[in-house]
PDB file of N, CA and C in Angstrom:
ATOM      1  N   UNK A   1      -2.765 -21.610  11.592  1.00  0.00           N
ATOM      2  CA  UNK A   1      -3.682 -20.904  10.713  1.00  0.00           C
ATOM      3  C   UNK A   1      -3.433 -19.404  10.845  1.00  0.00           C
ATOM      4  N   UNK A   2      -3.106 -18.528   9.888  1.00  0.00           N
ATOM      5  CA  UNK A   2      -3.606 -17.092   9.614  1.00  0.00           C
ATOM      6  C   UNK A   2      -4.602 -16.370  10.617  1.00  0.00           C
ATOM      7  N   UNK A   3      -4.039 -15.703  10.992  1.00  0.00           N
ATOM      8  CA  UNK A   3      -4.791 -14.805  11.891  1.00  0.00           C
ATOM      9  C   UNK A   3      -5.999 -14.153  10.743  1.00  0.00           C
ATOM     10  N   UNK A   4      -7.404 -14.247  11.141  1.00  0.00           N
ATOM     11  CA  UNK A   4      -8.126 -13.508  10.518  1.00  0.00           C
ATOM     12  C   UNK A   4      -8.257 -11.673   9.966  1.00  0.00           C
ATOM     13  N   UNK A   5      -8.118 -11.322   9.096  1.00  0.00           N
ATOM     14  CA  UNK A   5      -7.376  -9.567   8.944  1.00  0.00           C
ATOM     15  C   UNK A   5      -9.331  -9.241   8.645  1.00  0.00           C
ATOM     16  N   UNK A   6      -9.549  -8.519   9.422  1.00  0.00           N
ATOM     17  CA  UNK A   6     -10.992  -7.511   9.211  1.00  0.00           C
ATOM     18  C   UNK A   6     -11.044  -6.362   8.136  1.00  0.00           C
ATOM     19  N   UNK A   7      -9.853  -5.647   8.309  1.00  0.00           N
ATOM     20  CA  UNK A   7      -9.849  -4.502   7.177  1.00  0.00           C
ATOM     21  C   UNK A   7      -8.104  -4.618   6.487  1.00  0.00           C
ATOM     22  N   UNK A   8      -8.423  -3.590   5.924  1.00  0.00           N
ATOM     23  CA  UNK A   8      -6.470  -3.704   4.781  1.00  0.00           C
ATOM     24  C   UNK A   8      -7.053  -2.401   4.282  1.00  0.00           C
ATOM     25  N   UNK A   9      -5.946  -1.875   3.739  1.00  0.00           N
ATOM     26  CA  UNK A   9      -5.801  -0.599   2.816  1.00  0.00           C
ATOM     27  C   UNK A   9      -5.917  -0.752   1.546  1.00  0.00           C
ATOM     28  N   UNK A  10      -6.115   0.095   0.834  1.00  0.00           N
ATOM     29  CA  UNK A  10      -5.982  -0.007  -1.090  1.00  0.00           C
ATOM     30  C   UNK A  10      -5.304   1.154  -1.021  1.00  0.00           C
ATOM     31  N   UNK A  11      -4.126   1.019  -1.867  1.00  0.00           N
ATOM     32  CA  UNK A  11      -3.708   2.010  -2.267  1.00  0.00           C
ATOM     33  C   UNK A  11      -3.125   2.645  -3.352  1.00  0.00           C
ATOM     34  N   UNK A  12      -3.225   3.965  -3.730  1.00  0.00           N
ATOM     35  CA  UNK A  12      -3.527   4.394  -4.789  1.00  0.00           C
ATOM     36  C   UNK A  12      -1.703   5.107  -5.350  1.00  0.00           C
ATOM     37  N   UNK A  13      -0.659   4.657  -4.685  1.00  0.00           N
ATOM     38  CA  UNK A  13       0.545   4.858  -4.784  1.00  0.00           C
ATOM     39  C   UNK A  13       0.674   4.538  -6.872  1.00  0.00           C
ATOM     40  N   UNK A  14       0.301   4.152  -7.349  1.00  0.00           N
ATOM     41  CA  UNK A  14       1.025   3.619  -8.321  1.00  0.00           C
ATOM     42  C   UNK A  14       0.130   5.009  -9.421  1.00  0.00           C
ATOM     43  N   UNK A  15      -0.384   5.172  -9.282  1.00  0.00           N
ATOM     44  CA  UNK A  15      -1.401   6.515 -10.076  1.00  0.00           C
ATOM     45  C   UNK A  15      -1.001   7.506 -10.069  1.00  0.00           C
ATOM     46  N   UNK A  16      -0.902   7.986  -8.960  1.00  0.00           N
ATOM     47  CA  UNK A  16       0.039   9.126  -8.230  1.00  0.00           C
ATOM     48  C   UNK A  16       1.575   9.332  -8.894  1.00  0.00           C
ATOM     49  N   UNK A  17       2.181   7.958  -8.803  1.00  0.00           N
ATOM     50  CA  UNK A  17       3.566   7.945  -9.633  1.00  0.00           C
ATOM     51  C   UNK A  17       3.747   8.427 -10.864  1.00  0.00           C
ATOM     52  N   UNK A  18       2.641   7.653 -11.069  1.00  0.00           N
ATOM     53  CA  UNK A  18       2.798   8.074 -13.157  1.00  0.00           C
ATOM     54  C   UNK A  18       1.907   8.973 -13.333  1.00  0.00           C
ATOM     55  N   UNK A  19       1.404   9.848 -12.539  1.00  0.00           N
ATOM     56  CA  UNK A  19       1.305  11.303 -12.833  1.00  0.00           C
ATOM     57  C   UNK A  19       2.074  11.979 -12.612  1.00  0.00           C
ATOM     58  N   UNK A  20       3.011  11.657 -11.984  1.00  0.00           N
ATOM     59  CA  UNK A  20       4.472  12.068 -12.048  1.00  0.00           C
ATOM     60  C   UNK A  20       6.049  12.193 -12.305  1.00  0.00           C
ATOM     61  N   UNK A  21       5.575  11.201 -13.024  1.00  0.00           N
ATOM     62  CA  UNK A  21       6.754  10.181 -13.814  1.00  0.00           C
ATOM     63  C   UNK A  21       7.763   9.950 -12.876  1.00  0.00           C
ATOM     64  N   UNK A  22       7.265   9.061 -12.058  1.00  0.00           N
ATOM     65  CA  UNK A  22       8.264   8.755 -11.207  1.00  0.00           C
ATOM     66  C   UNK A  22       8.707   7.195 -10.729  1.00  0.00           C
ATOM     67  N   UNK A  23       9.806   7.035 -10.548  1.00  0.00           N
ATOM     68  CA  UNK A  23       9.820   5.635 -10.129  1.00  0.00           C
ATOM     69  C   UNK A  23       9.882   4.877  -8.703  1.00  0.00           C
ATOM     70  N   UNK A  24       9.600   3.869  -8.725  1.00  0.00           N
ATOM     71  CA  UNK A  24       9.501   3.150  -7.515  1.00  0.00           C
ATOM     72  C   UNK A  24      10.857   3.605  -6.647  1.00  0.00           C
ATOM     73  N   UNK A  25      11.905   3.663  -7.375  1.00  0.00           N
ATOM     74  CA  UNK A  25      13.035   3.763  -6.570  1.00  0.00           C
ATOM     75  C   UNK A  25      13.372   5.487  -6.188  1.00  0.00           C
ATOM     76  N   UNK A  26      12.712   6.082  -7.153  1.00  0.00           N
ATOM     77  CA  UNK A  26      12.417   7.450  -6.960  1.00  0.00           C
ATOM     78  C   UNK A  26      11.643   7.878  -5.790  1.00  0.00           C
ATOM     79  N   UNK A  27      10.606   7.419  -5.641  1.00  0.00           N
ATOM     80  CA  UNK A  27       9.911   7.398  -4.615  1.00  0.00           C
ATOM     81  C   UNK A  27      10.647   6.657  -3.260  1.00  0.00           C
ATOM     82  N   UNK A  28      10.732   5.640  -3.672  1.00  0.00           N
ATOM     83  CA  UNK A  28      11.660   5.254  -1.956  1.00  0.00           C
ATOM     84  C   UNK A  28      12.622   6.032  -1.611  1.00  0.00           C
ATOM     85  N   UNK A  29      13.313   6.731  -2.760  1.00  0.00           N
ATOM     86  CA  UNK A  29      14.590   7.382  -2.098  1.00  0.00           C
ATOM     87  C   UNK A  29      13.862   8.586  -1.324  1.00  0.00           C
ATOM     88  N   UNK A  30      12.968   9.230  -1.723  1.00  0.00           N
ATOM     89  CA  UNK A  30      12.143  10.399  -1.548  1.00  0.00           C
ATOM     90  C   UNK A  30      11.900  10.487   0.434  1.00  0.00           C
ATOM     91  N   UNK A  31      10.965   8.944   0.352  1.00  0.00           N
ATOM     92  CA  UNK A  31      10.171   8.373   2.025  1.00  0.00           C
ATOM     93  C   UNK A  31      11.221   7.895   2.364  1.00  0.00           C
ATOM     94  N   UNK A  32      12.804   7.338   2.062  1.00  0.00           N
ATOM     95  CA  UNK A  32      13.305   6.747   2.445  1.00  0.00           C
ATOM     96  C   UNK A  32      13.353   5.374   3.178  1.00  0.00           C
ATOM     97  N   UNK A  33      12.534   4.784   2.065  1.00  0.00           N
ATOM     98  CA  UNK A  33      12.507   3.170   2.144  1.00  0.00           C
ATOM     99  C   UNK A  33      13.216   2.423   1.227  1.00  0.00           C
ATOM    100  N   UNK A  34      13.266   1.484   0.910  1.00  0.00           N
ATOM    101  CA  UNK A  34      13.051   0.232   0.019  1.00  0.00           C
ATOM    102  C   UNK A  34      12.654   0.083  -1.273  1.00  0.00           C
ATOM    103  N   UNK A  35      13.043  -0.054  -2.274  1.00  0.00           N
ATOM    104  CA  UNK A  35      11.861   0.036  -3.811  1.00  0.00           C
ATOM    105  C   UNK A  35      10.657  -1.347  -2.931  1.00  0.00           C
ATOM    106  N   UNK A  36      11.208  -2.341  -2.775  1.00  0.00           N
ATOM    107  CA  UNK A  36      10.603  -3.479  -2.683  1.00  0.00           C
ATOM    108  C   UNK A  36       9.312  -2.949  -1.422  1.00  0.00           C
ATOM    109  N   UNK A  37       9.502  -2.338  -0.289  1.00  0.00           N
ATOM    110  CA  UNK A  37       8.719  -1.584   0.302  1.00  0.00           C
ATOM    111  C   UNK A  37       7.505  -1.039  -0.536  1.00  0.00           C
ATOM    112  N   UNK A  38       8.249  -0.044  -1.503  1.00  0.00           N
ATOM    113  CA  UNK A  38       7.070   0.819  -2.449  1.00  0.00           C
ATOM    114  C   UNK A  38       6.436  -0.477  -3.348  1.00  0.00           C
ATOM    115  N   UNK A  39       6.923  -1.380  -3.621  1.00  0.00           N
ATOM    116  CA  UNK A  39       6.241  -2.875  -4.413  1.00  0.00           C
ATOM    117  C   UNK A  39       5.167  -3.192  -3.502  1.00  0.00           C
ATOM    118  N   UNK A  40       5.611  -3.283  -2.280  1.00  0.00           N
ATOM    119  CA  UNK A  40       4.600  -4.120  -1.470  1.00  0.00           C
ATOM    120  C   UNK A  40       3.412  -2.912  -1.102  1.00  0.00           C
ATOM    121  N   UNK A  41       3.820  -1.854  -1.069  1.00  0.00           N
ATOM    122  CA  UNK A  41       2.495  -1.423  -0.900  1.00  0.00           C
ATOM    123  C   UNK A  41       1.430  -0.793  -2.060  1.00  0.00           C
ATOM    124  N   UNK A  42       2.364  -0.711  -2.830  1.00  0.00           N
ATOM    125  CA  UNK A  42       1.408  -0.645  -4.640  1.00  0.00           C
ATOM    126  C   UNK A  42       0.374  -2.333  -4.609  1.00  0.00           C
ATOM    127  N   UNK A  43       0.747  -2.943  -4.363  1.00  0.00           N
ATOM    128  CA  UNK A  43       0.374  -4.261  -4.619  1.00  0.00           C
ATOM    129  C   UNK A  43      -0.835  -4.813  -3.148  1.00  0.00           C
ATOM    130  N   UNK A  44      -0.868  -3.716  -2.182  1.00  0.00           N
ATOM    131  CA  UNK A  44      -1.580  -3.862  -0.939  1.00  0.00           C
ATOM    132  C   UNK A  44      -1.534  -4.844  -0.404  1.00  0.00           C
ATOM    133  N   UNK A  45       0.154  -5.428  -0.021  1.00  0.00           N
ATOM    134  CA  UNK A  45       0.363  -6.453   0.620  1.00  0.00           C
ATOM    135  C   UNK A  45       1.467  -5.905   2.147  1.00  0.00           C
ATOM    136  N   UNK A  46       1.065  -4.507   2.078  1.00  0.00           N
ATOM    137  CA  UNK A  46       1.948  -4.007   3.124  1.00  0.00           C
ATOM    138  C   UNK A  46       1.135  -2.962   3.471  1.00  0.00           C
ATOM    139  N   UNK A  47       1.001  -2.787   4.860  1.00  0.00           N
ATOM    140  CA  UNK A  47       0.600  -1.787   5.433  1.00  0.00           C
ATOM    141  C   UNK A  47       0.905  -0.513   6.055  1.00  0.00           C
ATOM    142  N   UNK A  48       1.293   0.472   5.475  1.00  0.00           N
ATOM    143  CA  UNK A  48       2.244   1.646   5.825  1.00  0.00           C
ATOM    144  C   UNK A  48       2.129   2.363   7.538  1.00  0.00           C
ATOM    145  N   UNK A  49       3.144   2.841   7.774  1.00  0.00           N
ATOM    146  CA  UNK A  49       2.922   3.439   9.348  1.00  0.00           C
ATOM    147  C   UNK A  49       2.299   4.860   8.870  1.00  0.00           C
ATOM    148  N   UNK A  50       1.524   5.309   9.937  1.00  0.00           N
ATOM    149  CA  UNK A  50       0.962   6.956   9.880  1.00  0.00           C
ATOM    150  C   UNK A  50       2.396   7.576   8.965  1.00  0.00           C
ATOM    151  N   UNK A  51       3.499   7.470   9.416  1.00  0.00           N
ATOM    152  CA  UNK A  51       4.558   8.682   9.154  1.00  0.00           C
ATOM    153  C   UNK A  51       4.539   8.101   7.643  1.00  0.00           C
ATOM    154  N   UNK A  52       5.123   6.757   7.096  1.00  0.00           N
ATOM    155  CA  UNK A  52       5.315   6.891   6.489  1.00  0.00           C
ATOM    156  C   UNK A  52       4.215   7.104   5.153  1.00  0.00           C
ATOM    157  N   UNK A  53       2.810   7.126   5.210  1.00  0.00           N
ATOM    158  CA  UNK A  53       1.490   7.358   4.850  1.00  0.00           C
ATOM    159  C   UNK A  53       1.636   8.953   4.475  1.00  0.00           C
ATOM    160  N   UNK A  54       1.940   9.320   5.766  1.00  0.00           N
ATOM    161  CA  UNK A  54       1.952  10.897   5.531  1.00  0.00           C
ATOM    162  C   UNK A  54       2.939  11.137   4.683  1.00  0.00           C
ATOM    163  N   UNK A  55       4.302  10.889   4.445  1.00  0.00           N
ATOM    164  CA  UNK A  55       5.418  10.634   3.878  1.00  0.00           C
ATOM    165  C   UNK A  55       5.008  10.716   1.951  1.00  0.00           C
ATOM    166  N   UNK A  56       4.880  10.026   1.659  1.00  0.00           N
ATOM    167  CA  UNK A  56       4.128   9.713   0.646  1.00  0.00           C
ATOM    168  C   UNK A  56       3.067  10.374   0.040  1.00  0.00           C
ATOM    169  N   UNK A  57       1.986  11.192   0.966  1.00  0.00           N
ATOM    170  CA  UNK A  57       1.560  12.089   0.363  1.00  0.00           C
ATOM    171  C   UNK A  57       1.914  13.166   0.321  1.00  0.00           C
ATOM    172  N   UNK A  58       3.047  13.776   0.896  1.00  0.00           N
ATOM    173  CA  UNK A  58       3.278  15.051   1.321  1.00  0.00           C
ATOM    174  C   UNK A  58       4.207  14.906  -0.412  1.00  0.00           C
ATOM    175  N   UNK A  59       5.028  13.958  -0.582  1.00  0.00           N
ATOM    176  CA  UNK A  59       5.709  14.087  -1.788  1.00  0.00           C
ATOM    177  C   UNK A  59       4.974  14.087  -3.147  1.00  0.00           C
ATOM    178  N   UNK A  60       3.746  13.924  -2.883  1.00  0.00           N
ATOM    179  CA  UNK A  60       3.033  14.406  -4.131  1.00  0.00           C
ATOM    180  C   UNK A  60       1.983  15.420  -3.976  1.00  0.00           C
ATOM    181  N   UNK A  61       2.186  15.760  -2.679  1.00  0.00           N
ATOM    182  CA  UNK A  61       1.340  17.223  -2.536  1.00  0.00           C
ATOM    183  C   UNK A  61      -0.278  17.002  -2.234  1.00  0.00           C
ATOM    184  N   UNK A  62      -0.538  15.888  -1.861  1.00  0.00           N
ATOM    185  CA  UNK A  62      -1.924  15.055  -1.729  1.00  0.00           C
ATOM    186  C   UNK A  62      -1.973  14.817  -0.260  1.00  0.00           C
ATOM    187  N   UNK A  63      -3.459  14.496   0.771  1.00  0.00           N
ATOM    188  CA  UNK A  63      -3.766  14.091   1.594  1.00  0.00           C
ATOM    189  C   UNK A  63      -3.842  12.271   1.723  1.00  0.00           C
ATOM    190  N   UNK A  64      -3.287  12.258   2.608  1.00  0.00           N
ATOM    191  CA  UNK A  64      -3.309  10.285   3.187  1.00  0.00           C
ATOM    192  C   UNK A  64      -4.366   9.903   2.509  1.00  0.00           C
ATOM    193  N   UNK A  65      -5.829  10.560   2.596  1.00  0.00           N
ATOM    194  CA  UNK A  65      -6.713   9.745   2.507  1.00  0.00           C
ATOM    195  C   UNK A  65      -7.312   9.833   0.491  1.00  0.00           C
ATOM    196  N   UNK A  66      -6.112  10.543   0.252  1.00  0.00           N
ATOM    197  CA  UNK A  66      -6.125  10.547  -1.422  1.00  0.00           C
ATOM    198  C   UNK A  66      -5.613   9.463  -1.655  1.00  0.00           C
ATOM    199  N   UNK A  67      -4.723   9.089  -0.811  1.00  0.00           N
ATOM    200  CA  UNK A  67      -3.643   7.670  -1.632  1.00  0.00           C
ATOM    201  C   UNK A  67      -4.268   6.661  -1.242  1.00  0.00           C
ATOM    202  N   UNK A  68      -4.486   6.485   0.505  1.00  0.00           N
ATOM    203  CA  UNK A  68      -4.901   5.130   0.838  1.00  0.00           C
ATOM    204  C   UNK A  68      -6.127   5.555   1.384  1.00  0.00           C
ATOM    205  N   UNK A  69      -7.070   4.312   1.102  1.00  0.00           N
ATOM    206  CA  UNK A  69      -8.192   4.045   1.606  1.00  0.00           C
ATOM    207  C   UNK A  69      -8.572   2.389   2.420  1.00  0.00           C
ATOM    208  N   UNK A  70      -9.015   2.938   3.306  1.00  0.00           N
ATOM    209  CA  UNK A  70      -9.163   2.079   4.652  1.00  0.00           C
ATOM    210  C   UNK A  70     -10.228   1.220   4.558  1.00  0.00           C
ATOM    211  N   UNK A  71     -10.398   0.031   4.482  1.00  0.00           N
ATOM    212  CA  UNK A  71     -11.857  -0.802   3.837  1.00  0.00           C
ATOM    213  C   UNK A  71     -12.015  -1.813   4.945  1.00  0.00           C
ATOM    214  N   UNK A  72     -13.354  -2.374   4.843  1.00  0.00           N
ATOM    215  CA  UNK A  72     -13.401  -4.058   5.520  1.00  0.00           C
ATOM    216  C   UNK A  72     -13.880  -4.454   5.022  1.00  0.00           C
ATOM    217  N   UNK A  73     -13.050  -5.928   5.016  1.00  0.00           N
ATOM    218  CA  UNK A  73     -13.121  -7.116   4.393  1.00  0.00           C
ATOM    219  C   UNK A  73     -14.313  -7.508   4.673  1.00  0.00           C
ATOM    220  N   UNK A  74     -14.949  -8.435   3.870  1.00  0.00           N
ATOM    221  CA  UNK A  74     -16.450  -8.868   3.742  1.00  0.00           C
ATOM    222  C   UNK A  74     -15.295 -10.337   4.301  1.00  0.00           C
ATOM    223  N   UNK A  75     -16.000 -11.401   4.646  1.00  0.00           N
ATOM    224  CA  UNK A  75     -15.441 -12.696   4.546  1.00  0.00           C
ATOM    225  C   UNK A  75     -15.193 -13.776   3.191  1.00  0.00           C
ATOM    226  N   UNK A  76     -15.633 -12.765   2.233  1.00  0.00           N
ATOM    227  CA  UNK A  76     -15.578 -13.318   0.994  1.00  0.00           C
ATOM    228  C   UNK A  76     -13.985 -13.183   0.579  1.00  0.00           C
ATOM    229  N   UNK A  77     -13.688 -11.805   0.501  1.00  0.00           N
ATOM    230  CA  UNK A  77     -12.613 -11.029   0.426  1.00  0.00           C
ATOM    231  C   UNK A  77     -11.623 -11.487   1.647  1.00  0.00           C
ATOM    232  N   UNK A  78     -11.806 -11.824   2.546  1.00  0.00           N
ATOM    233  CA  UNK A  78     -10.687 -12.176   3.790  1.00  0.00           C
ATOM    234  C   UNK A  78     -10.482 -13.540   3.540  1.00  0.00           C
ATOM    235  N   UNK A  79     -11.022 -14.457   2.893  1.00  0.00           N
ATOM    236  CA  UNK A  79     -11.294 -15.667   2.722  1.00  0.00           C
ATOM    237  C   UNK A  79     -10.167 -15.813   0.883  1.00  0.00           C
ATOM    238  N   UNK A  80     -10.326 -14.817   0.182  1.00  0.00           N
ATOM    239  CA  UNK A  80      -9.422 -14.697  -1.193  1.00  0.00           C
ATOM    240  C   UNK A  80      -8.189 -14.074  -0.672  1.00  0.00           C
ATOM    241  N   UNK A  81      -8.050 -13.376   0.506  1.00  0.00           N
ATOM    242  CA  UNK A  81      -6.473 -12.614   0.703  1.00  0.00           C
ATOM    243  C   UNK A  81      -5.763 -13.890   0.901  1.00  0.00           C
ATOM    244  N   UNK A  82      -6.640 -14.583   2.288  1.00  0.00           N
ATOM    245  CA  UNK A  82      -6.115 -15.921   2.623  1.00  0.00           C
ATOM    246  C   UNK A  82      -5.148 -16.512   1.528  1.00  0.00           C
ATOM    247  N   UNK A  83      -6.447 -17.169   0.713  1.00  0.00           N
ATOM    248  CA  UNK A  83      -5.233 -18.010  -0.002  1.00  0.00           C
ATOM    249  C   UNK A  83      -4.231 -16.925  -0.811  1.00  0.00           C
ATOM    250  N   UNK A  84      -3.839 -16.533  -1.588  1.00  0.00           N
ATOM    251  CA  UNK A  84      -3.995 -15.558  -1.945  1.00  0.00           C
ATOM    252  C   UNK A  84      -2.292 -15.334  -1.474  1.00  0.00           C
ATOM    253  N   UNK A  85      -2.045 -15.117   0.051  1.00  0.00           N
ATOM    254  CA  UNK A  85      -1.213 -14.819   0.955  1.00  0.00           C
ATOM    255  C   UNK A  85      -0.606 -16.409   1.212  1.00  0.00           C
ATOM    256  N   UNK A  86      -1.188 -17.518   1.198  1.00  0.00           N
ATOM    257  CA  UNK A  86      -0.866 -18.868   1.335  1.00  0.00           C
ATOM    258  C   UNK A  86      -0.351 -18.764   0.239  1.00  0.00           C
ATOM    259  N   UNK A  87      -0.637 -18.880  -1.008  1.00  0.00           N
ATOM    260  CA  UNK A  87       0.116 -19.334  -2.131  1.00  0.00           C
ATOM    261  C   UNK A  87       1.720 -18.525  -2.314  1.00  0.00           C
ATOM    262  N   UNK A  88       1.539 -17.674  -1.879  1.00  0.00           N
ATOM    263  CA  UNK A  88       2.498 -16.311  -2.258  1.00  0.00           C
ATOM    264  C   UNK A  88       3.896 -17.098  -1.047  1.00  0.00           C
ATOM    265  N   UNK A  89       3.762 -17.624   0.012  1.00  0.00           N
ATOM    266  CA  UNK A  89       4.702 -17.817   1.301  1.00  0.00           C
ATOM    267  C   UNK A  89       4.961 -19.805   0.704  1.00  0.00           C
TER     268      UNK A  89
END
């Protein structure tokens, strides 16, 4: 069974982009990741490190806590990632 997750991020990466007309692969080349990286965390199925958090906002001139926001899961919501994350694997 899935380890139970208490909180997750939302993040606001994909807003930010297209106020800047920029692309996924634009942006990874930027933080130096992955497009598929920048997928997974537009989609809040990946959880970024401090650097690369900071990374990301520094390239659009914004604070961490403009892009991502830090939440907890109700058990309603940890209970929909679940499957959610089951169906997806």
């Amino acid at each position: 069974m899935p380890k139970k997750k208490n909180s997750a991020f939302d993040s606001s990466i994909h807003v930010y982009r297209a106020m800047k007309r920029m692309t996924q692969q634009e942006l990874a080349n930027r933080v130096g990741v992955s497009r598929q990286t920048i997928i997974q965390l537009e989609r809040n199925k990946y959880n970024p490190s401090l650097l690369l958090a900071h990374d990301i906002a520094d390239v659009f001139g914004v604070t961490i806590e403009d892009i991502f926001t830090f939440k907890k899961l109700t058990d309603n919501e940890n209970s929909t990632e679940q499957m959610n994350d089951s169906k997806e694997n």
